[in-house]
C-alpha atoms as a PDB file:
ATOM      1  CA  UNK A   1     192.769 100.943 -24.923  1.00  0.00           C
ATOM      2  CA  UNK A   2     192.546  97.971 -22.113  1.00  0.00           C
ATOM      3  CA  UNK A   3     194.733  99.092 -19.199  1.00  0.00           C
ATOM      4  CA  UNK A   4     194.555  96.723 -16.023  1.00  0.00           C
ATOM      5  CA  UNK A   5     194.775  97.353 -12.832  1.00  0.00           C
ATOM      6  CA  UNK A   6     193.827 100.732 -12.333  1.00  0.00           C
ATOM      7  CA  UNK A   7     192.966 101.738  -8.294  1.00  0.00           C
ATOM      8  CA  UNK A   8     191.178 105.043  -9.813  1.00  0.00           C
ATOM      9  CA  UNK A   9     189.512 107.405 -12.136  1.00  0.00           C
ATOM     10  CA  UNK A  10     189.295 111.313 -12.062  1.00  0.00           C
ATOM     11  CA  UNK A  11     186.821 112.414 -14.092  1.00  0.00           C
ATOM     12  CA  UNK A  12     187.321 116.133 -15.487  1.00  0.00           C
ATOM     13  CA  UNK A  13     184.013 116.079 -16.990  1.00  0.00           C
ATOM     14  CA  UNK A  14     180.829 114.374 -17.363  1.00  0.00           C
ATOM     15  CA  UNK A  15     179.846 112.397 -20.847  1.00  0.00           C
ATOM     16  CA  UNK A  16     176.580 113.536 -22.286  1.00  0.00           C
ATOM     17  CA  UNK A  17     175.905 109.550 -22.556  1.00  0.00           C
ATOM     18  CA  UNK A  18     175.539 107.924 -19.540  1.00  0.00           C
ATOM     19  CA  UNK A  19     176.468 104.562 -21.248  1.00  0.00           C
ATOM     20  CA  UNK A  20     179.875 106.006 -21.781  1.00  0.00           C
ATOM     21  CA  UNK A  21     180.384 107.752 -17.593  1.00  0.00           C
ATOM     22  CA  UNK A  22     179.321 103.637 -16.648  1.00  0.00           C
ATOM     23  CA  UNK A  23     181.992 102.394 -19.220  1.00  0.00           C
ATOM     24  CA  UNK A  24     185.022 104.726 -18.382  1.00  0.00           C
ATOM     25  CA  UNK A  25     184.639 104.567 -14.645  1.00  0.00           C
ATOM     26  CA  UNK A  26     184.138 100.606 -15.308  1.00  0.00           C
ATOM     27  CA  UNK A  27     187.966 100.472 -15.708  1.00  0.00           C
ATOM     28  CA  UNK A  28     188.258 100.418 -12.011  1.00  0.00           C
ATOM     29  CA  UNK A  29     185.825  97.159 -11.391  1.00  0.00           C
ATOM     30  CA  UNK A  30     187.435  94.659 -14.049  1.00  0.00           C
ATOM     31  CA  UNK A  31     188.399  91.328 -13.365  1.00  0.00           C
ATOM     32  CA  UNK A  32     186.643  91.023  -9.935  1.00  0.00           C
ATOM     33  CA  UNK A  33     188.575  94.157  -8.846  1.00  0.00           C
ATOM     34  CA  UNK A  34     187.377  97.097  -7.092  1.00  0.00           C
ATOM     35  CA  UNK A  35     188.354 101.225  -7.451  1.00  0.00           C
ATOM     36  CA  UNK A  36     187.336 104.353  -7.120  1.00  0.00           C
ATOM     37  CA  UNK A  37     185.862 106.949  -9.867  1.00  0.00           C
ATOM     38  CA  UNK A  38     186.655 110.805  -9.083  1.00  0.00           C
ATOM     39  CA  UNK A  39     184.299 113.343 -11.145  1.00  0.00           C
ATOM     40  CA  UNK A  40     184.335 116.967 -11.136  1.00  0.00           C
ATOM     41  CA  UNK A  41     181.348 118.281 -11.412  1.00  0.00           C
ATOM     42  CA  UNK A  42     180.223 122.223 -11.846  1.00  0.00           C
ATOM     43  CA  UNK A  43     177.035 123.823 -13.559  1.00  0.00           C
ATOM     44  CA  UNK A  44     174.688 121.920 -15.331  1.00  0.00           C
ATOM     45  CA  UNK A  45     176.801 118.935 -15.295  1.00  0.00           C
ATOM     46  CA  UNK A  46     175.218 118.308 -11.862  1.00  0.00           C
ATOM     47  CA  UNK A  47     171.591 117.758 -14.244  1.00  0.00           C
ATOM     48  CA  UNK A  48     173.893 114.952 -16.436  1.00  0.00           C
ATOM     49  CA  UNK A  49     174.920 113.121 -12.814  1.00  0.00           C
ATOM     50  CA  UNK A  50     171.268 112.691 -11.391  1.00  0.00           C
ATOM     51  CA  UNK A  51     170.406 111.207 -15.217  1.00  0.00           C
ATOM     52  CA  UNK A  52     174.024 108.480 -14.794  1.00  0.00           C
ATOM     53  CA  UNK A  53     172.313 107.758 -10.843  1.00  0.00           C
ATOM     54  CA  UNK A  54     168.663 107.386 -12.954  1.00  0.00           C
ATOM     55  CA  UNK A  55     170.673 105.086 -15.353  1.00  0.00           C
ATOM     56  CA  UNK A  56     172.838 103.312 -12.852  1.00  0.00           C
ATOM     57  CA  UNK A  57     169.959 102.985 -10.076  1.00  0.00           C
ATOM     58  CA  UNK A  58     173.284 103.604  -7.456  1.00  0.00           C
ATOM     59  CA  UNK A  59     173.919 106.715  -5.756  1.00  0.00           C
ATOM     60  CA  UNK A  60     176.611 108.470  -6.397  1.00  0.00           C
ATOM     61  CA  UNK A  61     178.097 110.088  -3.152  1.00  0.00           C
ATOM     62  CA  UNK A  62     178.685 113.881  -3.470  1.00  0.00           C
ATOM     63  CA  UNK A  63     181.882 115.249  -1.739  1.00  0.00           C
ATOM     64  CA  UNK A  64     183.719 118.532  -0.995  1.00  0.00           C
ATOM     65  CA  UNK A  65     187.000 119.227  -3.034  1.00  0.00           C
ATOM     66  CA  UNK A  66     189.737 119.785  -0.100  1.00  0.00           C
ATOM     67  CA  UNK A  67     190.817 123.614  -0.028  1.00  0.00           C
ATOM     68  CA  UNK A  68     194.639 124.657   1.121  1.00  0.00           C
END
């Protein structure tokens, strides 16, 4: 599926490949553009993030989901 223009994507998992986390979040970035990629992360999926940052060589900024 090629969708355009999309400001942002929520992750509601983490991919076991880290090929595939760079290509969904890419989505955001096409064309020149710029977005943002949301994941939630919980458990072990925190191990599968470090190895996308090892792949990516960026950091990827940890944050707080807002309570009520």
């Amino acid at each position: 599926i090629d969708v355009s223009d999309v400001d942002a994507v929520f992750n509601f998992d983490v991919p076991l490949d880290p090929e595939y986390y760079v290509h969904r979040i890419g989505r955001t970035g096409r064309a020149g553009k710029s977005g943002k990629a949301f994941t939630f992360v919980v458990g072990r999926e925190f191990v599968r993030m470090r190895e996308i940052q090892d792949y990516t060589k960026k950091k990827i900024e940890r944050g707080v989901v807002p309570s009520i």
